[in-house]
PDB file of N, CA and C in Angstrom:
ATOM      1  N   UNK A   1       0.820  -1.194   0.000  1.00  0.00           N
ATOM      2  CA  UNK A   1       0.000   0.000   0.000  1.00  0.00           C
ATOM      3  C   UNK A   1       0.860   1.252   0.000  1.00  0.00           C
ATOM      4  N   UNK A   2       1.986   1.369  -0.265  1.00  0.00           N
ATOM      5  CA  UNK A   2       2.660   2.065  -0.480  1.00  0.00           C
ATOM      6  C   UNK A   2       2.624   3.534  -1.397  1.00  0.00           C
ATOM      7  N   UNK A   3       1.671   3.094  -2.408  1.00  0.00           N
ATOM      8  CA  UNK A   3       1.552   4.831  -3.205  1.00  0.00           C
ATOM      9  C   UNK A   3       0.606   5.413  -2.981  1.00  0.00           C
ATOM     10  N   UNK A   4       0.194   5.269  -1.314  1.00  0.00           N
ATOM     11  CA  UNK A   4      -0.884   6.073  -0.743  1.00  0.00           C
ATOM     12  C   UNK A   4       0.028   7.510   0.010  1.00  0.00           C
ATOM     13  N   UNK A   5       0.333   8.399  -0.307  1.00  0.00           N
ATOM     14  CA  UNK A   5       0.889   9.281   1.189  1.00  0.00           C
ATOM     15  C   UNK A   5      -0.549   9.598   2.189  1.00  0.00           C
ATOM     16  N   UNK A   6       0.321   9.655   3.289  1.00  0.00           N
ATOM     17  CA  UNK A   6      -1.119  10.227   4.175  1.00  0.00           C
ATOM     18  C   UNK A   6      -2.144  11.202   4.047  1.00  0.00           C
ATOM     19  N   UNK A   7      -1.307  12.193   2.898  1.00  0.00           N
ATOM     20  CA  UNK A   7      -2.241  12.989   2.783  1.00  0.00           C
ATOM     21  C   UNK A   7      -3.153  12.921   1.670  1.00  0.00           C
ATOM     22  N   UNK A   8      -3.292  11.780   1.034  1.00  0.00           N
ATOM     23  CA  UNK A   8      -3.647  11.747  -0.313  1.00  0.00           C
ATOM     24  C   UNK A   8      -5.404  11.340  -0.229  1.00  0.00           C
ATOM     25  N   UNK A   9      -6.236  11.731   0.532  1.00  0.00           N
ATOM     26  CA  UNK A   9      -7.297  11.234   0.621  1.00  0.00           C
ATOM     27  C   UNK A   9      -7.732  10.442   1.994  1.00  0.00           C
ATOM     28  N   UNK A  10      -6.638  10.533   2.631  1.00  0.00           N
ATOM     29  CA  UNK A  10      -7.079   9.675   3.769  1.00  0.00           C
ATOM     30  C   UNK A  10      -7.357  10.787   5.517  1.00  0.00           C
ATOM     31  N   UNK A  11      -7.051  12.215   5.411  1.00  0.00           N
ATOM     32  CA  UNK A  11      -6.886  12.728   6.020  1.00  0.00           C
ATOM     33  C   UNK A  11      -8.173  14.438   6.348  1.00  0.00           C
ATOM     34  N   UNK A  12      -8.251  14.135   7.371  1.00  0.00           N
ATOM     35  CA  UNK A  12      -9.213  15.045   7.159  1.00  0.00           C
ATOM     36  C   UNK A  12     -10.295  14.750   7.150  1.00  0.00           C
ATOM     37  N   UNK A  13     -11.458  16.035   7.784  1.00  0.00           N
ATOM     38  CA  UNK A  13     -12.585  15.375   8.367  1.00  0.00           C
ATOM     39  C   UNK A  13     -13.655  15.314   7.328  1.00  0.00           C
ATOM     40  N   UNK A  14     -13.890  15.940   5.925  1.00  0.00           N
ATOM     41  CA  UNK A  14     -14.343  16.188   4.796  1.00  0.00           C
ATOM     42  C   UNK A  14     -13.939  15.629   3.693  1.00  0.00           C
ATOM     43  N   UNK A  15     -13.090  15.005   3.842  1.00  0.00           N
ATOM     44  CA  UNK A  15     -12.113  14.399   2.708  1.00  0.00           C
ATOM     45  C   UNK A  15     -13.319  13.268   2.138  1.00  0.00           C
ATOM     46  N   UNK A  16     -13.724  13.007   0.906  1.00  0.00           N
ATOM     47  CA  UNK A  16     -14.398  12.386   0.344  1.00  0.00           C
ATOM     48  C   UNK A  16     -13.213  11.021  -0.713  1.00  0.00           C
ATOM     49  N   UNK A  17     -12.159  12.121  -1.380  1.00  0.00           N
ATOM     50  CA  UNK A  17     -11.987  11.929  -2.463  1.00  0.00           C
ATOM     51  C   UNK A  17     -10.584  10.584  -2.260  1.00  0.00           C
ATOM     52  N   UNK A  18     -10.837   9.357  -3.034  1.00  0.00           N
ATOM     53  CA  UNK A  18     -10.111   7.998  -2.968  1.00  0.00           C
ATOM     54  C   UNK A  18      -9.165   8.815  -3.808  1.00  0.00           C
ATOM     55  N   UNK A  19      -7.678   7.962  -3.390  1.00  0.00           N
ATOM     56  CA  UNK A  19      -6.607   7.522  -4.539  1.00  0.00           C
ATOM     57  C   UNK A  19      -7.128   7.369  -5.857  1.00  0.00           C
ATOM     58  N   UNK A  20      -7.103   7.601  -6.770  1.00  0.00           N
ATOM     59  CA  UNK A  20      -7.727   6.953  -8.552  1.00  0.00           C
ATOM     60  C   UNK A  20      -7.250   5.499  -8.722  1.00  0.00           C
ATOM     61  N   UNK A  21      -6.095   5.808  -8.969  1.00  0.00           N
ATOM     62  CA  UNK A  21      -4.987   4.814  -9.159  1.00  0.00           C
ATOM     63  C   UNK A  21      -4.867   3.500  -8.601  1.00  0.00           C
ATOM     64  N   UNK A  22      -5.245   2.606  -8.556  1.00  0.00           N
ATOM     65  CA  UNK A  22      -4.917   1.202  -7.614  1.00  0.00           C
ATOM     66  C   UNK A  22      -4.578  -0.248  -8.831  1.00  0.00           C
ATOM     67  N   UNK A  23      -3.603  -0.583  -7.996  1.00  0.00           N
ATOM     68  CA  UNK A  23      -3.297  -2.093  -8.398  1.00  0.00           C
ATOM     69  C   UNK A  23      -3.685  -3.063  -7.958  1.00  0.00           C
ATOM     70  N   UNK A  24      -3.412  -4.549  -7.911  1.00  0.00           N
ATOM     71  CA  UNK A  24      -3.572  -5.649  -7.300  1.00  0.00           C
ATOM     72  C   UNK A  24      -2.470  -5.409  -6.039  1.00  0.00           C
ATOM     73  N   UNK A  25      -1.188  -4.868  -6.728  1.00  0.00           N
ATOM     74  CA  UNK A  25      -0.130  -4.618  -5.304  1.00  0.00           C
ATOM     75  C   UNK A  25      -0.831  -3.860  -4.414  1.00  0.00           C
ATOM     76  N   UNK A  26      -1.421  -2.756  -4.195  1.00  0.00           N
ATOM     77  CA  UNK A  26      -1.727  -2.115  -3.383  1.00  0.00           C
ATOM     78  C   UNK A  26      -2.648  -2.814  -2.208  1.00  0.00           C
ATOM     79  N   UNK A  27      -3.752  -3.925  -3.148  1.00  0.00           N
ATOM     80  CA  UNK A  27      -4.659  -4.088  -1.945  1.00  0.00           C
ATOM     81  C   UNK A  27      -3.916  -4.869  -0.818  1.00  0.00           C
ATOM     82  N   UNK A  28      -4.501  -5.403   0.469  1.00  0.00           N
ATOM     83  CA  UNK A  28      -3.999  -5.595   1.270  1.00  0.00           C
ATOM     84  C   UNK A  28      -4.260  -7.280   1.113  1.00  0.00           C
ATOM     85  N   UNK A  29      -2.909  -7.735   2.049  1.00  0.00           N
ATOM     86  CA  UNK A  29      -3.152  -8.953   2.011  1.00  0.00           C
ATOM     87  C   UNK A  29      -4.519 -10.087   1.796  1.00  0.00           C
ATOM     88  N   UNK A  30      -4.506 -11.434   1.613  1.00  0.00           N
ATOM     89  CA  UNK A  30      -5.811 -11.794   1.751  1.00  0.00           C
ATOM     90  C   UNK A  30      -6.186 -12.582   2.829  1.00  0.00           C
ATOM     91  N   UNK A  31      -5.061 -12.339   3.812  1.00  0.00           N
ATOM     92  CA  UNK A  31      -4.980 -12.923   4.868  1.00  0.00           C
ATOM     93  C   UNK A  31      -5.205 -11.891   6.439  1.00  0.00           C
ATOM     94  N   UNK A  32      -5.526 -10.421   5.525  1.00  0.00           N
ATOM     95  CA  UNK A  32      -5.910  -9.392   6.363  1.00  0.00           C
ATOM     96  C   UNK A  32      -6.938  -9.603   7.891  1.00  0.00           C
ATOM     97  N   UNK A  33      -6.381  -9.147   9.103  1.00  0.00           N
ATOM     98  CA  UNK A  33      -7.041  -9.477   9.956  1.00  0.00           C
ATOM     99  C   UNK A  33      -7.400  -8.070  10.718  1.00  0.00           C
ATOM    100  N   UNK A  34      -6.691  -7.596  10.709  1.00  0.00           N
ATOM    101  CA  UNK A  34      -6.850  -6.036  11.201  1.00  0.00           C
ATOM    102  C   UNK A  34      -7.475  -5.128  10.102  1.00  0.00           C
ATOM    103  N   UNK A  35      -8.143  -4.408  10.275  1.00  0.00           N
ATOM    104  CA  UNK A  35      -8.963  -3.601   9.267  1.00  0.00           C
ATOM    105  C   UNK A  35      -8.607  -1.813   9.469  1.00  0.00           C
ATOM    106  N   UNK A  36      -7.816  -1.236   9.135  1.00  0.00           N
ATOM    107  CA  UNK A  36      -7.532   0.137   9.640  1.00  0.00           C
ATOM    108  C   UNK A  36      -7.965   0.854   8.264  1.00  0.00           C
ATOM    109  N   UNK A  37      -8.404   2.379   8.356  1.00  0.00           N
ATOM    110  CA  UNK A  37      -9.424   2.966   7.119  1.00  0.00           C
ATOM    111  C   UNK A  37      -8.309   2.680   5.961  1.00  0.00           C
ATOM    112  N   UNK A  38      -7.249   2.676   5.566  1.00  0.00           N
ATOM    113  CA  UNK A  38      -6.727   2.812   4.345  1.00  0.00           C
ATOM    114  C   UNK A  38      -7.045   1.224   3.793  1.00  0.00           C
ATOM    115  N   UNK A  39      -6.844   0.156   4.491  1.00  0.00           N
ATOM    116  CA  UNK A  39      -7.150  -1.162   3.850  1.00  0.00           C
ATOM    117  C   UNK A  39      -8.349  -1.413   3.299  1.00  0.00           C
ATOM    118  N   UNK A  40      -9.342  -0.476   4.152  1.00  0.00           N
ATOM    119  CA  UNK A  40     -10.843  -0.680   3.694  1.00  0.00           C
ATOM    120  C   UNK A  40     -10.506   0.099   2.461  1.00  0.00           C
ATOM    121  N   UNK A  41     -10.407   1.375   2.093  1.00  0.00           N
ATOM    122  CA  UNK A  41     -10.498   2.074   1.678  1.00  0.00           C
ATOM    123  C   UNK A  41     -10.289   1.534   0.138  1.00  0.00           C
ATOM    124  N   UNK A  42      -8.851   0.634   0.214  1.00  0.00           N
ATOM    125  CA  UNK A  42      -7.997   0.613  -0.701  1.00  0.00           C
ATOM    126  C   UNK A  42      -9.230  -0.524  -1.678  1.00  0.00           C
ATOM    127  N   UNK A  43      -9.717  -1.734  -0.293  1.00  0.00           N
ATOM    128  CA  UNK A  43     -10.640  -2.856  -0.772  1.00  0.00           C
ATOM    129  C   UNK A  43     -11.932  -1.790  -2.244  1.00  0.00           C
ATOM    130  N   UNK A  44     -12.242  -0.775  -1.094  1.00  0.00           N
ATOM    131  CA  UNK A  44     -13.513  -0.023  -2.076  1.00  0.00           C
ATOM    132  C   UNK A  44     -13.328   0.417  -3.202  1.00  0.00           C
ATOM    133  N   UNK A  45     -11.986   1.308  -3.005  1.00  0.00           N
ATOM    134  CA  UNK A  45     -11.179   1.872  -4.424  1.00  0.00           C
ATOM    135  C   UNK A  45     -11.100   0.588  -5.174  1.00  0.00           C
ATOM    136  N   UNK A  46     -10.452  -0.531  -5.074  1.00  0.00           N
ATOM    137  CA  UNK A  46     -10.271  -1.657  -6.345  1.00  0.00           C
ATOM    138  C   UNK A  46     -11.756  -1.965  -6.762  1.00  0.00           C
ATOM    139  N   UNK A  47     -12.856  -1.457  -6.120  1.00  0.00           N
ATOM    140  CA  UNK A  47     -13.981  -2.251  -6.430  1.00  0.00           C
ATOM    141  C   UNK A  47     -14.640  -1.141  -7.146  1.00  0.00           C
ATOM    142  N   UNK A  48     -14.569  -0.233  -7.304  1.00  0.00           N
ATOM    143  CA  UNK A  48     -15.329   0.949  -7.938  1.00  0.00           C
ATOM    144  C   UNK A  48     -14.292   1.189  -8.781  1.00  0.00           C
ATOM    145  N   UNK A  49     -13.141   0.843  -9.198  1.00  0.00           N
ATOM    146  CA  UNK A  49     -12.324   1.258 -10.117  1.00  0.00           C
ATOM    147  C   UNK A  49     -12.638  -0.010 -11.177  1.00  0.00           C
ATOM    148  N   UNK A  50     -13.639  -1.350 -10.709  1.00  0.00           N
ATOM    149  CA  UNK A  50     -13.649  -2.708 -11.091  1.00  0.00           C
ATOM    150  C   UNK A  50     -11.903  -3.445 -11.372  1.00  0.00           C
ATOM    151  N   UNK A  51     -11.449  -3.553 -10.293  1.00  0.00           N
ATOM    152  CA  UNK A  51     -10.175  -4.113 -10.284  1.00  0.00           C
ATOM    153  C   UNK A  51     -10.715  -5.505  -9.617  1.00  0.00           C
ATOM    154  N   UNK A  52     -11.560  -5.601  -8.910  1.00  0.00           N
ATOM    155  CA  UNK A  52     -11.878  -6.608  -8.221  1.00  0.00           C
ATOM    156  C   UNK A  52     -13.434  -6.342  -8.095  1.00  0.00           C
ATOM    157  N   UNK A  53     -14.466  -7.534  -7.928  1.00  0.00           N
ATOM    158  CA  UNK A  53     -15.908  -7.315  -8.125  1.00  0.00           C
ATOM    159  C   UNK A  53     -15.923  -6.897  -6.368  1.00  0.00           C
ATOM    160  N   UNK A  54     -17.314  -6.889  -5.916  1.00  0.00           N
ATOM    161  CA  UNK A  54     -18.031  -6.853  -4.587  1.00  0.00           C
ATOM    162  C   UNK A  54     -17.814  -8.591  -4.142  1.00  0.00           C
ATOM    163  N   UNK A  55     -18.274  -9.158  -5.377  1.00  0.00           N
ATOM    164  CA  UNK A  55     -17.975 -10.843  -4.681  1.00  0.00           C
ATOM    165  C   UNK A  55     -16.925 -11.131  -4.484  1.00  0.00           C
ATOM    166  N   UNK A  56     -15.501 -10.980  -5.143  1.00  0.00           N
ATOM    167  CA  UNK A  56     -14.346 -11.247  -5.234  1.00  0.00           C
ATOM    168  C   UNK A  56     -13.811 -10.545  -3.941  1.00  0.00           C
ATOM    169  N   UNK A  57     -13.640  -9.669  -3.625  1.00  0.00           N
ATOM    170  CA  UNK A  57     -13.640  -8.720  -2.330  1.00  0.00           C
ATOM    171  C   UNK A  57     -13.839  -9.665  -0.895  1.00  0.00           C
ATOM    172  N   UNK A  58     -15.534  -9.733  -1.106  1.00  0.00           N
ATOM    173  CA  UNK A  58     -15.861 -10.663  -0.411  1.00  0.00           C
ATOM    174  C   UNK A  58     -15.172 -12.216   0.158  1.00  0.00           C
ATOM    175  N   UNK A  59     -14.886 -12.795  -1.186  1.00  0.00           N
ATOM    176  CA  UNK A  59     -14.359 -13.916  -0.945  1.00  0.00           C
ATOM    177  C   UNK A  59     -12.591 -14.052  -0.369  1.00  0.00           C
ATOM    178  N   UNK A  60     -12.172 -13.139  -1.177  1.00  0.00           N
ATOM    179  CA  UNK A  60     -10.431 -12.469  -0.854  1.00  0.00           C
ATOM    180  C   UNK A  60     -10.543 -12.714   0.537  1.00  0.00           C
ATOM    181  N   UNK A  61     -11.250 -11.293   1.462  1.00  0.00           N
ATOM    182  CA  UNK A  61     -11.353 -11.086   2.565  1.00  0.00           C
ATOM    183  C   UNK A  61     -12.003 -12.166   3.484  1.00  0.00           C
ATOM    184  N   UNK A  62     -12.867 -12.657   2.995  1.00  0.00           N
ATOM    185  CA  UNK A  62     -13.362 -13.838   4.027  1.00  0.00           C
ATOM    186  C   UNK A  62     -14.735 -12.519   4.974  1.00  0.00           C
ATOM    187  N   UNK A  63     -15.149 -11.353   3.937  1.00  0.00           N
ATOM    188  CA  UNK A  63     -16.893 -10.194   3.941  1.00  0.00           C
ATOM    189  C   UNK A  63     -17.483 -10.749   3.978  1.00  0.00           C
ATOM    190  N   UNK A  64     -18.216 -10.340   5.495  1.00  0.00           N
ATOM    191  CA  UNK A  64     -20.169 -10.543   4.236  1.00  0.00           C
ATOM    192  C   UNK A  64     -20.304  -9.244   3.503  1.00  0.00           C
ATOM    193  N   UNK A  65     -21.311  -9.370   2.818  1.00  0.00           N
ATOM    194  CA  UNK A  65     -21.749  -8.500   1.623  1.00  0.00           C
ATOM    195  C   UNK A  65     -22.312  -7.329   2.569  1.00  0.00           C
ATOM    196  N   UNK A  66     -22.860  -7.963   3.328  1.00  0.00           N
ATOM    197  CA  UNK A  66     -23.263  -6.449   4.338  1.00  0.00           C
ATOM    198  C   UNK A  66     -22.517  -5.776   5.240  1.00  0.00           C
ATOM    199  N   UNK A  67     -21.366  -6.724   5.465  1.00  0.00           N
ATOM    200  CA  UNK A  67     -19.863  -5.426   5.323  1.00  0.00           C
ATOM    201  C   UNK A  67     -19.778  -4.612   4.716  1.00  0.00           C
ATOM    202  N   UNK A  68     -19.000  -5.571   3.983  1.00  0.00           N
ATOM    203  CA  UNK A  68     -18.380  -4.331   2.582  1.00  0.00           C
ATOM    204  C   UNK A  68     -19.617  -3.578   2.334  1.00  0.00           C
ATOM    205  N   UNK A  69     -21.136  -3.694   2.349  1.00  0.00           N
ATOM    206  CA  UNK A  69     -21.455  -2.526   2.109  1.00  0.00           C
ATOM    207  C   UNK A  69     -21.984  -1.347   3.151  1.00  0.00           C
ATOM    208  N   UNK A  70     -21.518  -1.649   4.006  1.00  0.00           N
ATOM    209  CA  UNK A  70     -21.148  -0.555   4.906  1.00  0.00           C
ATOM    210  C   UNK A  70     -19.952  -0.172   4.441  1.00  0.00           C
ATOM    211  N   UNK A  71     -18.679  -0.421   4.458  1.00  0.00           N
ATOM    212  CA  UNK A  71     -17.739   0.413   4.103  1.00  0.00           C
ATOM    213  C   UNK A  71     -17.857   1.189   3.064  1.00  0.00           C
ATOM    214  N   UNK A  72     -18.494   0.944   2.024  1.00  0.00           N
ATOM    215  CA  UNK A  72     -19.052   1.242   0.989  1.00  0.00           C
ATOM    216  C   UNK A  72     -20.003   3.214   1.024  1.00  0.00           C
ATOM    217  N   UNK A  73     -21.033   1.941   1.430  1.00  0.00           N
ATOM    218  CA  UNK A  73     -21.564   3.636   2.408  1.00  0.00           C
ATOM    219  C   UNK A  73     -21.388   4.415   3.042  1.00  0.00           C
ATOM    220  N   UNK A  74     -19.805   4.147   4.051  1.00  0.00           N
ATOM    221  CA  UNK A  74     -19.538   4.864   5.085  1.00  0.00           C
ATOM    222  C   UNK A  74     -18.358   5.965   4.306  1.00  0.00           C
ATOM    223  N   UNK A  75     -17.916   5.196   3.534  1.00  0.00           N
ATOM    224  CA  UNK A  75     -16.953   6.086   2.180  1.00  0.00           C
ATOM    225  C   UNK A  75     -18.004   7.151   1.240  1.00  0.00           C
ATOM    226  N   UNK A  76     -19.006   6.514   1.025  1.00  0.00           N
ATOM    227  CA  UNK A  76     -19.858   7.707   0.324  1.00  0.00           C
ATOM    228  C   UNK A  76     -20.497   8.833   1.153  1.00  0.00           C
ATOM    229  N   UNK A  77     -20.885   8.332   2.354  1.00  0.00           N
ATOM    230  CA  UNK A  77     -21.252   9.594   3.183  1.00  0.00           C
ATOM    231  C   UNK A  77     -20.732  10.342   3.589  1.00  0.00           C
ATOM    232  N   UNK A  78     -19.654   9.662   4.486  1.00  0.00           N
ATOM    233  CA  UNK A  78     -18.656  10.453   5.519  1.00  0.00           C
ATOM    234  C   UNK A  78     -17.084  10.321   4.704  1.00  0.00           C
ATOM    235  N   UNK A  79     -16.773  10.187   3.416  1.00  0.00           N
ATOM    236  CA  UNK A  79     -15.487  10.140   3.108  1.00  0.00           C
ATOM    237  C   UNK A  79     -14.848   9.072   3.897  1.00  0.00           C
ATOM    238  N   UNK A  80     -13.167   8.517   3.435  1.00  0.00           N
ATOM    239  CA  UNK A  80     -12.664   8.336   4.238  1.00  0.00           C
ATOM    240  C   UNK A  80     -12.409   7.630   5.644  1.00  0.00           C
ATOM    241  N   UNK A  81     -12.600   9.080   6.222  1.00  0.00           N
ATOM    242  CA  UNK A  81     -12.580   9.109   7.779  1.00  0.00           C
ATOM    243  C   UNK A  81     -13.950   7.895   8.117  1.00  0.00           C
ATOM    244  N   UNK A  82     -14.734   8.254   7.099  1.00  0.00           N
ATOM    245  CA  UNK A  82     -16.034   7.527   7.984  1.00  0.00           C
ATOM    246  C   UNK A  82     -15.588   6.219   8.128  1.00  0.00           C
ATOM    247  N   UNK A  83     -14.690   5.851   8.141  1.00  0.00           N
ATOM    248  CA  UNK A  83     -14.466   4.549   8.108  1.00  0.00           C
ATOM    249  C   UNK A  83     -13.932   4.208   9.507  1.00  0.00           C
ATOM    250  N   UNK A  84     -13.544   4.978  10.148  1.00  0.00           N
ATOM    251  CA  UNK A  84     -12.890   4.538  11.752  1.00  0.00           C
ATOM    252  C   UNK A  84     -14.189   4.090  12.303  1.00  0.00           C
ATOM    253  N   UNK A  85     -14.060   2.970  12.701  1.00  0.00           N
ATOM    254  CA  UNK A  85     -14.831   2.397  14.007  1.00  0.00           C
ATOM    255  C   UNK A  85     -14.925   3.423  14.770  1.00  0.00           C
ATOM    256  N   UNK A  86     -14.010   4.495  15.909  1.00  0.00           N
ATOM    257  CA  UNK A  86     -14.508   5.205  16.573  1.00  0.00           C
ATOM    258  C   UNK A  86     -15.751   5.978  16.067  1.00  0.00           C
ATOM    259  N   UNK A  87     -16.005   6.536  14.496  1.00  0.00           N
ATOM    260  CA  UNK A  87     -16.909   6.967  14.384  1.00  0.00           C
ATOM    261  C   UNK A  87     -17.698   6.898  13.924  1.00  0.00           C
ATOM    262  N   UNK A  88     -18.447   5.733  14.096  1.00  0.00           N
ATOM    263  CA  UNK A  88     -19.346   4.586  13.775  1.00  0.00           C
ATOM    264  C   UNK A  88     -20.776   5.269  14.497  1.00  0.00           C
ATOM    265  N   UNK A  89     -20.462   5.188  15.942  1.00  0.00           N
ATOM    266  CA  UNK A  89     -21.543   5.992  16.945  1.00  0.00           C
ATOM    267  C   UNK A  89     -21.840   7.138  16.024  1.00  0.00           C
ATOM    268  N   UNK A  90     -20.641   8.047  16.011  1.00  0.00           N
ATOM    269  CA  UNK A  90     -21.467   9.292  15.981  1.00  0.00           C
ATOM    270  C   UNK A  90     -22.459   9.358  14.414  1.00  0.00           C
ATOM    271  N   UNK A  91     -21.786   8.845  13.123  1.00  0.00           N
ATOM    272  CA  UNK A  91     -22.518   8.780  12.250  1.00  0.00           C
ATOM    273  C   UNK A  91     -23.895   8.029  12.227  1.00  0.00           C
ATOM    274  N   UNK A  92     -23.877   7.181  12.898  1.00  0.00           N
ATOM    275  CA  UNK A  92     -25.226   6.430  13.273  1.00  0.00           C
ATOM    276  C   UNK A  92     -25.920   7.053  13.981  1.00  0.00           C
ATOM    277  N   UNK A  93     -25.874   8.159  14.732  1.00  0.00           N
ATOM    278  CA  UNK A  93     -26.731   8.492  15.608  1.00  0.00           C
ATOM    279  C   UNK A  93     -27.127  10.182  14.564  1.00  0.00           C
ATOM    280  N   UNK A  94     -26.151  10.249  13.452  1.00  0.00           N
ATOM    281  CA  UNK A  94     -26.754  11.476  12.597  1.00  0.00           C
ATOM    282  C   UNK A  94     -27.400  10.935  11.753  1.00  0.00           C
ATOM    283  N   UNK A  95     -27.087   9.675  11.363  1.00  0.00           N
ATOM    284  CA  UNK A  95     -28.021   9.043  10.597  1.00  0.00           C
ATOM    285  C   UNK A  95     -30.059   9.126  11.019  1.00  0.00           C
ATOM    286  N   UNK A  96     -29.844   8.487  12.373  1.00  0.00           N
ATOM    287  CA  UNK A  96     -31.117   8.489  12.742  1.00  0.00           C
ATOM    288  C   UNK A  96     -31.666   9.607  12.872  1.00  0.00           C
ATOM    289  N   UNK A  97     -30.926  10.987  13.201  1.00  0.00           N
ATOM    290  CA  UNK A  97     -31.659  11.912  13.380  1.00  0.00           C
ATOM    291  C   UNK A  97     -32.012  12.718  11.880  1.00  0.00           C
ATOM    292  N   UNK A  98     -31.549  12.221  11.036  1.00  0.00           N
ATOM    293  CA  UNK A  98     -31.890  12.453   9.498  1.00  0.00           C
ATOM    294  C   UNK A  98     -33.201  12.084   8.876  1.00  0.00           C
ATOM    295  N   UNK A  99     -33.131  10.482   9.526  1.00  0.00           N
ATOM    296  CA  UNK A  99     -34.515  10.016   8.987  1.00  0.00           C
ATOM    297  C   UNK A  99     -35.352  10.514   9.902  1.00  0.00           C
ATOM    298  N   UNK A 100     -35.541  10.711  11.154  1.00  0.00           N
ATOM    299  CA  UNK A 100     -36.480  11.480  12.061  1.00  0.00           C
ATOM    300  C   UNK A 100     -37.029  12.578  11.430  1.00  0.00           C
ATOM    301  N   UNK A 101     -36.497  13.067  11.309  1.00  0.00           N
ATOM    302  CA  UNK A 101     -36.301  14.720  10.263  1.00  0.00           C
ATOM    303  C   UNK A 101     -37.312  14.844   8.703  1.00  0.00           C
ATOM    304  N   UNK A 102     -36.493  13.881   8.255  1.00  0.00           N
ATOM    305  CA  UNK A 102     -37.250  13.955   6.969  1.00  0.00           C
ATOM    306  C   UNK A 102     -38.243  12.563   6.594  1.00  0.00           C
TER     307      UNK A 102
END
């Protein structure tokens, strides 16, 4: 994962915007056990760039489908960042007050 710098999309509380660029080198092992936002990140980028399908992903990683599509969603809403577990709570709890709302 190396031709990520830190600042390239992964930083910042607004940051929406992925790396373009991804290889097969980049993604992360398939023996991945720890999940930190750039590995997810990198999984979503190969899959919206179609480097790898949603099933293939799936199977690599040993996902359910309703993982990955949370990471999925949590990259389209909240960029990025939305991807830390720490801020899991708080987006879920803006979530609900969204649908309350409207």
């Amino acid at each position: 994962m190396g031709h990520y710098p830190s600042s390239d999309g992964y930083s910042g509380s607004n940051v929406t915007v992925l790396p373009t660029a991804i290889s097969m080198a980049d993604l992360p092992p398939a023996d991945t056990k720890r999940w930190g936002i750039r590995r997810k990140a990198a999984v979503v980028q190969a899959i919206r760039s179609r480097l790898i399908s949603e099933e293939e992903a799936c199977r690599r990683y040993d996902l359910s489908p309703e993982e990955l599509a949370v990471w999925m969603k949590r990259i389209e809403a909240h960029g990025v960042p939305g991807l830390r577990v720490t801020r899991l709570t708080r987006y879920r709890a803006m979530e609900r007050d969204c649908a309350t709302e409207g």
